[in-house]
Protein backbone atom coordinates (compact mmCIF):
# COMPACT_ATOMS: atom_id res chain seq x y z
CA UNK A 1 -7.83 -33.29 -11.27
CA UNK A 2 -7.39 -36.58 -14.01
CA UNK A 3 -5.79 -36.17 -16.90
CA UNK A 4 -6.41 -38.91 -19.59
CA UNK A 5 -3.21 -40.50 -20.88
CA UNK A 6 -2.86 -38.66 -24.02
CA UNK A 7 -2.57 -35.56 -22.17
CA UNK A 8 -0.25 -36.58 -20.18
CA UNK A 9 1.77 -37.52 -23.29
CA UNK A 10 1.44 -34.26 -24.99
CA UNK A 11 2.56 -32.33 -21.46
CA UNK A 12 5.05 -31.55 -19.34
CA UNK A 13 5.57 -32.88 -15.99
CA UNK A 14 8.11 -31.88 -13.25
CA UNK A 15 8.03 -33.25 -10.07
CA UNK A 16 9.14 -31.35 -7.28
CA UNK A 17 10.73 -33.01 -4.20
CA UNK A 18 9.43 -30.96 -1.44
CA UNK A 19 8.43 -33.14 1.58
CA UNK A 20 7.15 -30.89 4.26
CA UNK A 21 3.57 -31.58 5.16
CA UNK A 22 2.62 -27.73 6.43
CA UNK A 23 4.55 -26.22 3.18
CA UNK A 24 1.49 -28.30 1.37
CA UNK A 25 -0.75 -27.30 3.34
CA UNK A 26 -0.23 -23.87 2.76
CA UNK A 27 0.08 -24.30 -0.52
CA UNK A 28 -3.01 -25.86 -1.68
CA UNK A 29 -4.96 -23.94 1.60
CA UNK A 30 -8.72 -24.11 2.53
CA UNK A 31 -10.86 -26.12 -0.36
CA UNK A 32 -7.38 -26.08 -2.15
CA UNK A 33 -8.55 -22.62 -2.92
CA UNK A 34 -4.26 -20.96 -3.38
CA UNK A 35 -3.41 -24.12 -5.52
CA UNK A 36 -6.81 -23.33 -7.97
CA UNK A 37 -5.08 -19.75 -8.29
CA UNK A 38 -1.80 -21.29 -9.23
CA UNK A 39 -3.16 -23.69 -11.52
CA UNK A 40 -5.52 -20.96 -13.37
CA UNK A 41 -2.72 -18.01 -13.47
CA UNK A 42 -0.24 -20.45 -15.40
CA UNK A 43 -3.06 -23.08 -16.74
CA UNK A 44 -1.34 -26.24 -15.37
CA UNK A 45 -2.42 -29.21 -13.36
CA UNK A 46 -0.98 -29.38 -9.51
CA UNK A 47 -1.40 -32.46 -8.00
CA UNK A 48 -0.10 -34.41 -5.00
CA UNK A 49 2.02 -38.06 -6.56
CA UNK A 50 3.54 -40.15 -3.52
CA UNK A 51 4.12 -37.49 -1.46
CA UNK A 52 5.32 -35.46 -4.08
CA UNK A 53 4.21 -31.62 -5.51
CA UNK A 54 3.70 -32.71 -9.56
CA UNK A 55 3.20 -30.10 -11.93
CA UNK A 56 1.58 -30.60 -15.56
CA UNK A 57 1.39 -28.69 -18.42
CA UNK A 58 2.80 -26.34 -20.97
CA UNK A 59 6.89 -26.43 -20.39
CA UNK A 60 7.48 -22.86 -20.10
CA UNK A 61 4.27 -22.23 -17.38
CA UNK A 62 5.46 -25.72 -15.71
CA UNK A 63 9.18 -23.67 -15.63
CA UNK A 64 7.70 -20.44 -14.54
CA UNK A 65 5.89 -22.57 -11.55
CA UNK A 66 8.49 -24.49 -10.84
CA UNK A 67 10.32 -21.35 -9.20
CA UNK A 68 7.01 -19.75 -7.47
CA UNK A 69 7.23 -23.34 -5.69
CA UNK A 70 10.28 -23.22 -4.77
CA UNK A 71 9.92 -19.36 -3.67
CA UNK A 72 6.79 -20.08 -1.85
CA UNK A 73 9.02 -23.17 0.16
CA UNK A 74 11.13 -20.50 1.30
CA UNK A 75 8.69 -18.40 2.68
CA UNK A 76 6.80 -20.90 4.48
CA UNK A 77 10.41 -22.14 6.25
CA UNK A 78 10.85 -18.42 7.25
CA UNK A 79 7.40 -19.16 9.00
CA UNK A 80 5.17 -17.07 6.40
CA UNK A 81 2.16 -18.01 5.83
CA UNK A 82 0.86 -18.13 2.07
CA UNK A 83 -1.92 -16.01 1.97
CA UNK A 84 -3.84 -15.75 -1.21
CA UNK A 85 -2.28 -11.86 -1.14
CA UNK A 86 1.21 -13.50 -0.84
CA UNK A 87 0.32 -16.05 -3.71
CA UNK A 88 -0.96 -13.18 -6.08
CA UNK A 89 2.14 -11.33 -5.74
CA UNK A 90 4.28 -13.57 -6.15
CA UNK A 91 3.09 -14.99 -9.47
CA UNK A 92 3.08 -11.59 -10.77
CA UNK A 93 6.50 -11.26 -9.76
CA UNK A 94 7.61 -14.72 -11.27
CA UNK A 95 6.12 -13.18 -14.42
CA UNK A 96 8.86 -10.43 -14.13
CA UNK A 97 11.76 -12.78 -13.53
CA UNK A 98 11.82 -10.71 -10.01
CA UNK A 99 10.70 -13.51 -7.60
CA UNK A 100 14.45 -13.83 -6.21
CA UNK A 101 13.89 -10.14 -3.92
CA UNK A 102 10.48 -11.60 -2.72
CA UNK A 103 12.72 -13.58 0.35
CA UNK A 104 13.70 -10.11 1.17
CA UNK A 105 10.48 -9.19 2.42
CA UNK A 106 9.92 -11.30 5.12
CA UNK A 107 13.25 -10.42 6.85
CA UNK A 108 12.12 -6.80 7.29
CA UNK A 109 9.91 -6.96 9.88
CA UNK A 110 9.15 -3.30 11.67
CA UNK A 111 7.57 -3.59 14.84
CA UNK A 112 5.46 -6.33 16.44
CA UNK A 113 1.63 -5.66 16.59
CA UNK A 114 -0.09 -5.80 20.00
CA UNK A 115 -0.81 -9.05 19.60
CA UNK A 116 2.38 -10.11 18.61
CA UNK A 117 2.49 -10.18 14.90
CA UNK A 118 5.32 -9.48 12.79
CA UNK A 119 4.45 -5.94 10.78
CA UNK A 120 6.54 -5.46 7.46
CA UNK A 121 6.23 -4.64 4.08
CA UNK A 122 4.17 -7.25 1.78
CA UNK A 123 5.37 -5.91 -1.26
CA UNK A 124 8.76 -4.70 -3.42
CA UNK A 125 6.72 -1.23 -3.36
CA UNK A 126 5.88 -1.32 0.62
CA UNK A 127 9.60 -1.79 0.91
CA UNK A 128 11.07 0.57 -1.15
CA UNK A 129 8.09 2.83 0.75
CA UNK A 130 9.81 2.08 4.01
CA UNK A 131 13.51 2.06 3.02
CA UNK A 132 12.86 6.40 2.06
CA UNK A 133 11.09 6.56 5.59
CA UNK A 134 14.69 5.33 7.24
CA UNK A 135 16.22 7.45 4.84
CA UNK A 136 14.42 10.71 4.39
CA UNK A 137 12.92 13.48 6.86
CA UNK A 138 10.17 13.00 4.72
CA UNK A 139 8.52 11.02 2.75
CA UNK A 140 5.57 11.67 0.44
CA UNK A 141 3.77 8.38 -0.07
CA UNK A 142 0.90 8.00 -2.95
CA UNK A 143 -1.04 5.43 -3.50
CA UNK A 144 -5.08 3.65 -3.97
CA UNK A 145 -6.66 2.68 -0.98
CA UNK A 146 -5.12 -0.71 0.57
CA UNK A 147 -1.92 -0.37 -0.36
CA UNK A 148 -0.54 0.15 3.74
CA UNK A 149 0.17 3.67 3.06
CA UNK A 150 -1.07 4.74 6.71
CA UNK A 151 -0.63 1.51 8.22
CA UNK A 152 3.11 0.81 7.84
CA UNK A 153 3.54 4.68 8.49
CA UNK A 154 2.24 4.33 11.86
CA UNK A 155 4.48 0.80 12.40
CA UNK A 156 7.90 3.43 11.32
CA UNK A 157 6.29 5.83 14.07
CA UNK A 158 5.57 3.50 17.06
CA UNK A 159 8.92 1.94 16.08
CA UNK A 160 11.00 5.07 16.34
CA UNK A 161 8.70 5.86 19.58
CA UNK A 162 9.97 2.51 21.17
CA UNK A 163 13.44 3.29 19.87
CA UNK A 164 13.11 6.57 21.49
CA UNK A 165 14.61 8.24 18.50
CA UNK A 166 11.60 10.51 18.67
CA UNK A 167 9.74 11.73 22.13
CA UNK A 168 6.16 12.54 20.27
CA UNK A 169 3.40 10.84 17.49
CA UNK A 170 1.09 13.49 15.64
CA UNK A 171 -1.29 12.13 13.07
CA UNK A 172 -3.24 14.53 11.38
CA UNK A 173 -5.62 14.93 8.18
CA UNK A 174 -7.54 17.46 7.14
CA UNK A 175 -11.23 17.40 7.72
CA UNK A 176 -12.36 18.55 4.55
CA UNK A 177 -15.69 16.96 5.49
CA UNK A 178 -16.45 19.08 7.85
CA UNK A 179 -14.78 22.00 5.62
CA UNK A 180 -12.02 22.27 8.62
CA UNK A 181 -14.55 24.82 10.49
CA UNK A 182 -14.92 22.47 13.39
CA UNK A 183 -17.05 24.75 15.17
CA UNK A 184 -20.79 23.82 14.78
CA UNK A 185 -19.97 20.20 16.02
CA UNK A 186 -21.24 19.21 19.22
CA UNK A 187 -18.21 18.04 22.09
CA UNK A 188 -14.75 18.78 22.49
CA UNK A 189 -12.14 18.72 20.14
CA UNK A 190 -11.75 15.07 20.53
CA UNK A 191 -14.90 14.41 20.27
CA UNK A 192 -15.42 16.59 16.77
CA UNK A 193 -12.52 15.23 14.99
CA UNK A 194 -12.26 11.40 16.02
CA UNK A 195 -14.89 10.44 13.13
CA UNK A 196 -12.20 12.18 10.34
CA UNK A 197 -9.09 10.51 12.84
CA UNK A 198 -10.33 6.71 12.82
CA UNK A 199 -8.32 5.53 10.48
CA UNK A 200 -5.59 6.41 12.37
CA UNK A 201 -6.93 5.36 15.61
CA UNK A 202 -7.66 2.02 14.55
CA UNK A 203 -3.61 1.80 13.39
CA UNK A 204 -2.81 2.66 16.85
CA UNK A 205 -5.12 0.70 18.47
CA UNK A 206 -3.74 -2.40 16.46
CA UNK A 207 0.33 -1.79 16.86
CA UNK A 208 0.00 -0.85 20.55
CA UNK A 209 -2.97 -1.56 22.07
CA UNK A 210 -5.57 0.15 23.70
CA UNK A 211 -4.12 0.70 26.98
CA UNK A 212 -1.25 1.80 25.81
CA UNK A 213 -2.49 4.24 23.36
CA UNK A 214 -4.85 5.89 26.12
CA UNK A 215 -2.18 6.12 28.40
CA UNK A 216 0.45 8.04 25.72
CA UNK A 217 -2.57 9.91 24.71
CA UNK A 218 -2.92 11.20 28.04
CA UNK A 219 0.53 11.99 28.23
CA UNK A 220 0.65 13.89 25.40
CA UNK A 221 3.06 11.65 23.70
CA UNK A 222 0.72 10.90 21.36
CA UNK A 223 -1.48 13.84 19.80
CA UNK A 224 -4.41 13.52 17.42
CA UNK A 225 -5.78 16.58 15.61
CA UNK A 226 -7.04 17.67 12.65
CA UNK A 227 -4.12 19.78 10.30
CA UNK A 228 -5.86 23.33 10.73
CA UNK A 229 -4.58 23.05 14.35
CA UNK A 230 -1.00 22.75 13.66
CA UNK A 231 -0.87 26.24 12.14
CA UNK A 232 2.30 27.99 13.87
CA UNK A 233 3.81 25.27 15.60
CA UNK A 234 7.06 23.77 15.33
CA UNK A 235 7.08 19.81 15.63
CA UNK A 236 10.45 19.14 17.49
CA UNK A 237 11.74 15.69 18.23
CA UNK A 238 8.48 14.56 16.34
CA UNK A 239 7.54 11.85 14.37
CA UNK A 240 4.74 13.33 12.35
CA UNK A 241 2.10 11.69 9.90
CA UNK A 242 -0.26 13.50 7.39
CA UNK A 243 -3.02 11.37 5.78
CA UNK A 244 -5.50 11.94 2.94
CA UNK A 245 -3.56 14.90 1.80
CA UNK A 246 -4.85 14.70 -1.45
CA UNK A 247 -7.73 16.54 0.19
CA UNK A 248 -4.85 19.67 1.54
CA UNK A 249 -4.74 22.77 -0.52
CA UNK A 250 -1.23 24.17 -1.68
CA UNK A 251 -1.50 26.69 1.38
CA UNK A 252 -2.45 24.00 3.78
CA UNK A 253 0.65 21.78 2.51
CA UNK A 254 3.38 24.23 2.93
CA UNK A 255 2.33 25.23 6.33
CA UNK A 256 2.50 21.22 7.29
CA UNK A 257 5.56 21.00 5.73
CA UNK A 258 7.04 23.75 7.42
CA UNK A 259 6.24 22.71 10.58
CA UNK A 260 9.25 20.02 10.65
CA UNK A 261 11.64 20.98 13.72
CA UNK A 262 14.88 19.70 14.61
CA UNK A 263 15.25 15.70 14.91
CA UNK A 264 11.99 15.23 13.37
CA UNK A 265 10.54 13.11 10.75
CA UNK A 266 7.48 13.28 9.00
CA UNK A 267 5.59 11.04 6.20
CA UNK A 268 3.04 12.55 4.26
CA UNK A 269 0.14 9.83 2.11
CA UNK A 270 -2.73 10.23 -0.04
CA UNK A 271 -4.48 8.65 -3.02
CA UNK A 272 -4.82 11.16 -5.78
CA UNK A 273 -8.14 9.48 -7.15
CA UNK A 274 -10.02 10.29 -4.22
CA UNK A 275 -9.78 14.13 -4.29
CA UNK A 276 -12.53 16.06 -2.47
CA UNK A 277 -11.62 19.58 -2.76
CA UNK A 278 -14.36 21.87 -3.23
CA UNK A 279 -14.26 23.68 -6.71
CA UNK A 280 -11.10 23.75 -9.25
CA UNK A 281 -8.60 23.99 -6.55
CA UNK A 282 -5.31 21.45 -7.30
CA UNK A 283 -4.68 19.38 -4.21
CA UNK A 284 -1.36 20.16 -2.70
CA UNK A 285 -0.16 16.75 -2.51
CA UNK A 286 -0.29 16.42 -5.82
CA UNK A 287 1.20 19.99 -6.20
CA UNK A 288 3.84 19.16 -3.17
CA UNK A 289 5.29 15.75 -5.07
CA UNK A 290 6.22 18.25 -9.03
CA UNK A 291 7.33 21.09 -6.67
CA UNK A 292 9.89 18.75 -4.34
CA UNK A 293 11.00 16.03 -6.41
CA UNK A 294 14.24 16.76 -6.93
CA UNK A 295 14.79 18.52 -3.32
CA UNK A 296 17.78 16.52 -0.80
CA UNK A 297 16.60 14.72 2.12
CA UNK A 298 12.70 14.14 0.61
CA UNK A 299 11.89 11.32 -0.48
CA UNK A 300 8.95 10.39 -3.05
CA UNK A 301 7.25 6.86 -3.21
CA UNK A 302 4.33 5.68 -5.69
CA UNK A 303 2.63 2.81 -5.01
CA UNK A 304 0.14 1.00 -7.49
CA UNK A 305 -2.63 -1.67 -7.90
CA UNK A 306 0.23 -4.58 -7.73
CA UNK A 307 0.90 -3.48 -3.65
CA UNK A 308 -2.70 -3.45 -2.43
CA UNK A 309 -3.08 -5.73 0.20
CA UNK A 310 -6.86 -6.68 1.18
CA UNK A 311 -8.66 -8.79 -1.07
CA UNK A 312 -7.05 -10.01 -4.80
CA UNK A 313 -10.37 -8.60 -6.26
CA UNK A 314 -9.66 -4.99 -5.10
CA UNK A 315 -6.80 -4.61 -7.19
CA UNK A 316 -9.28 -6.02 -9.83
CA UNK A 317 -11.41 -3.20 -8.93
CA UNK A 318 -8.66 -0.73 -8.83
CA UNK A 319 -7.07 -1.86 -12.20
CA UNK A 320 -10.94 -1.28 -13.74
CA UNK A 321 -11.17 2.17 -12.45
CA UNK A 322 -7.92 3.38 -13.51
CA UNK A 323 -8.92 1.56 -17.20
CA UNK A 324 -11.99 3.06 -17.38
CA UNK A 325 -10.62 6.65 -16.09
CA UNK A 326 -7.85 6.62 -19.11
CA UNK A 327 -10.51 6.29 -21.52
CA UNK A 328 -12.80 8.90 -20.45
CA UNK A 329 -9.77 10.79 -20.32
CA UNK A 330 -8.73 9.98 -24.13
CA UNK A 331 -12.34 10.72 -25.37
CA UNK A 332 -12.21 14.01 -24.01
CA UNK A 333 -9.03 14.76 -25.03
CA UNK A 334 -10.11 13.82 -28.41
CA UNK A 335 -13.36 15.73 -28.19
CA UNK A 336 -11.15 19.00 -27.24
CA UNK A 337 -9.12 18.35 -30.12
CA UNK A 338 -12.09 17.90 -33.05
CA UNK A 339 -13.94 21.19 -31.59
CA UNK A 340 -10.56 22.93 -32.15
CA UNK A 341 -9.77 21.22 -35.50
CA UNK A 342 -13.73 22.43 -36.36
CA UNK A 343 -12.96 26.04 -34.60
CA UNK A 344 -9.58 26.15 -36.81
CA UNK A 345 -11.75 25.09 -40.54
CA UNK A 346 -14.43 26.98 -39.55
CA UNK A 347 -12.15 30.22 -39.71
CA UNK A 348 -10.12 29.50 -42.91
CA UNK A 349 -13.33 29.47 -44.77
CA UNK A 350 -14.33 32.58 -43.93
């Protein structure tokens, strides 16, 4: 990008000393398209000087690049790669003055993938997520959809399975779909719940393999089934996960609860904006999180737009939802209030 000489006069420059040919790769990526989202979020010039990462423009946004540089440089000697995910966060973390904890990230790596790849949290949020899994007997985890929520439960399960720490994986979620009355579907059990159950599956699948996962699953080591069928059990020696339980009544959520035996843990996720309970009934994850808050040895996590992981633009999306959701909200807040300000005139003046 040229700059005419009276704008480089007027700006300021900082050159940064970091010779490492694959740091600058990654940094300006395919079609330089990470170094065009650096340049727009702070609305300076990058360019490439002798070798040399130069930065150009207004002092304070040349500053608060400065240190995403050099926290990106650090990341890509640990080996990261600087995905346009990793890039997003970490700006909005420079914004915060809270870029120093994003080293800490890559150093917590769960389990390996069945392919090999490092699994661990991407964000402060994913983190703190995990760190009350290792802590708690359970964990309620809410959050929108991309956020890991299921997926980095499933890494803390198949990690405590490999650990043996735990002799058994049950994932469940209720088929509210199907309005749990499994019944009229053609097949087996298996065959009637695995369309509600993919999700999960596909985690499986993608930590441990195929092969692996049929042959636990045959073993019973690993047990998939919707929640109506864990209904007077108790899960001993368990590592147990509940997903989309914003769709569980209250009932439904203290029998799951109850179910935890001795040296069990269980992790319980759902995104409260995607409730699909029929009629006026509250979900019981969102009843389960005001009702155990405070309770020892349960821990609560929230996760937001900032941890979503897929594409930049769905936390774009997400952020417009939840905008657009708060005002609806407020208008009909404001509507309840002039009918009873109206109710409340109309009676004096009788």
């Amino acid at each position: 990008m040229q700059l005419t000489k009276e704008e480089n006069c007027l700006l300021e420059q900082k050159k940064l000393e970091l010779h490492d040919e694959a740091f600058q790769r990654e940094l300006f990526g395919n079609f330089d398209k990470n170094i065009k989202m650096i340049e727009e979020q702070f609305g300076i010039h990058v360019v490439l000087r002798d070798g040399n990462v130069v930065l150009i423009g207004d002092k304070t946004q040349v500053e608060n690049a400065e240190r995403l540089m050099h926290d990106l440089f650090k990341l890509v000697q640990k080996g990261e790669k600087l995905s346009p995910q990793t890039i997003y966060y970490s700006m909005d973390l420079v914004s915060t003055k809270s870029e120093e904890k994003l080293s800490d990230l890559s150093d917590d790596v769960i389990v390996l993938s069945a392919k090999g790849n490092p699994i661990k949290p991407k964000t402060l949020g994913q983190k703190e997520y995990i760190s009350n899994i290792r802590n708690n007997d359970i964990t309620v985890c809410i959050g929108p959809a991309g956020t890991g929520k299921t997926y980095l439960a499933v890494a803390m399960a198949v990690m405590a399975f490999k650990r043996e720490e735990i002799s058994r994986i049950i994932l469940t979620r209720p088929a509210v779909e199907a309005g749990e009355s499994l019944g009229f579907l053609p097949g087996d059990l298996k065959d009637k719940v695995d369309p509600y159950l993919r999700p999960l599956y596909d985690a499986l699948f993608d930590i441990m393999g195929a092969d692996k996962f049929a042959k636990y699953m045959e073993r019973g080591m690993i047990e998939v089934a919707p929640l109506a069928y864990m209904r007077g059990r108790t899960l001993d020696n368990s590592f147990i996960i509940l997903d989309e339980a914003q769709n569980t009544t209250q009932e439904q959520m203290k029998m799951f609860l109850t179910r935890l035996g001795f040296g069990s843990k269980a992790v319980v996720t759902g995104d409260v904006t995607q409730i699909d309970l029929p009629g006026v009934k509250k979900s019981g994850l969102i009843h389960a999180t005001e009702v155990l808050k405070d309770v020892k040895g349960i821990g609560i996590s929230a996760l937001n737009e900032k941890d979503v992981v897929r594409h930049e633009l769905v936390q774009r999306i997400i952020k417009a939802y939840e905008k657009y959701e708060k005002k609806v909200a407020f208008k009909e807040q404001e509507k309840q209030a002039n009918k009873s300000n109206a109710f409340k005139n109309k009676r004096g003046g009788q």
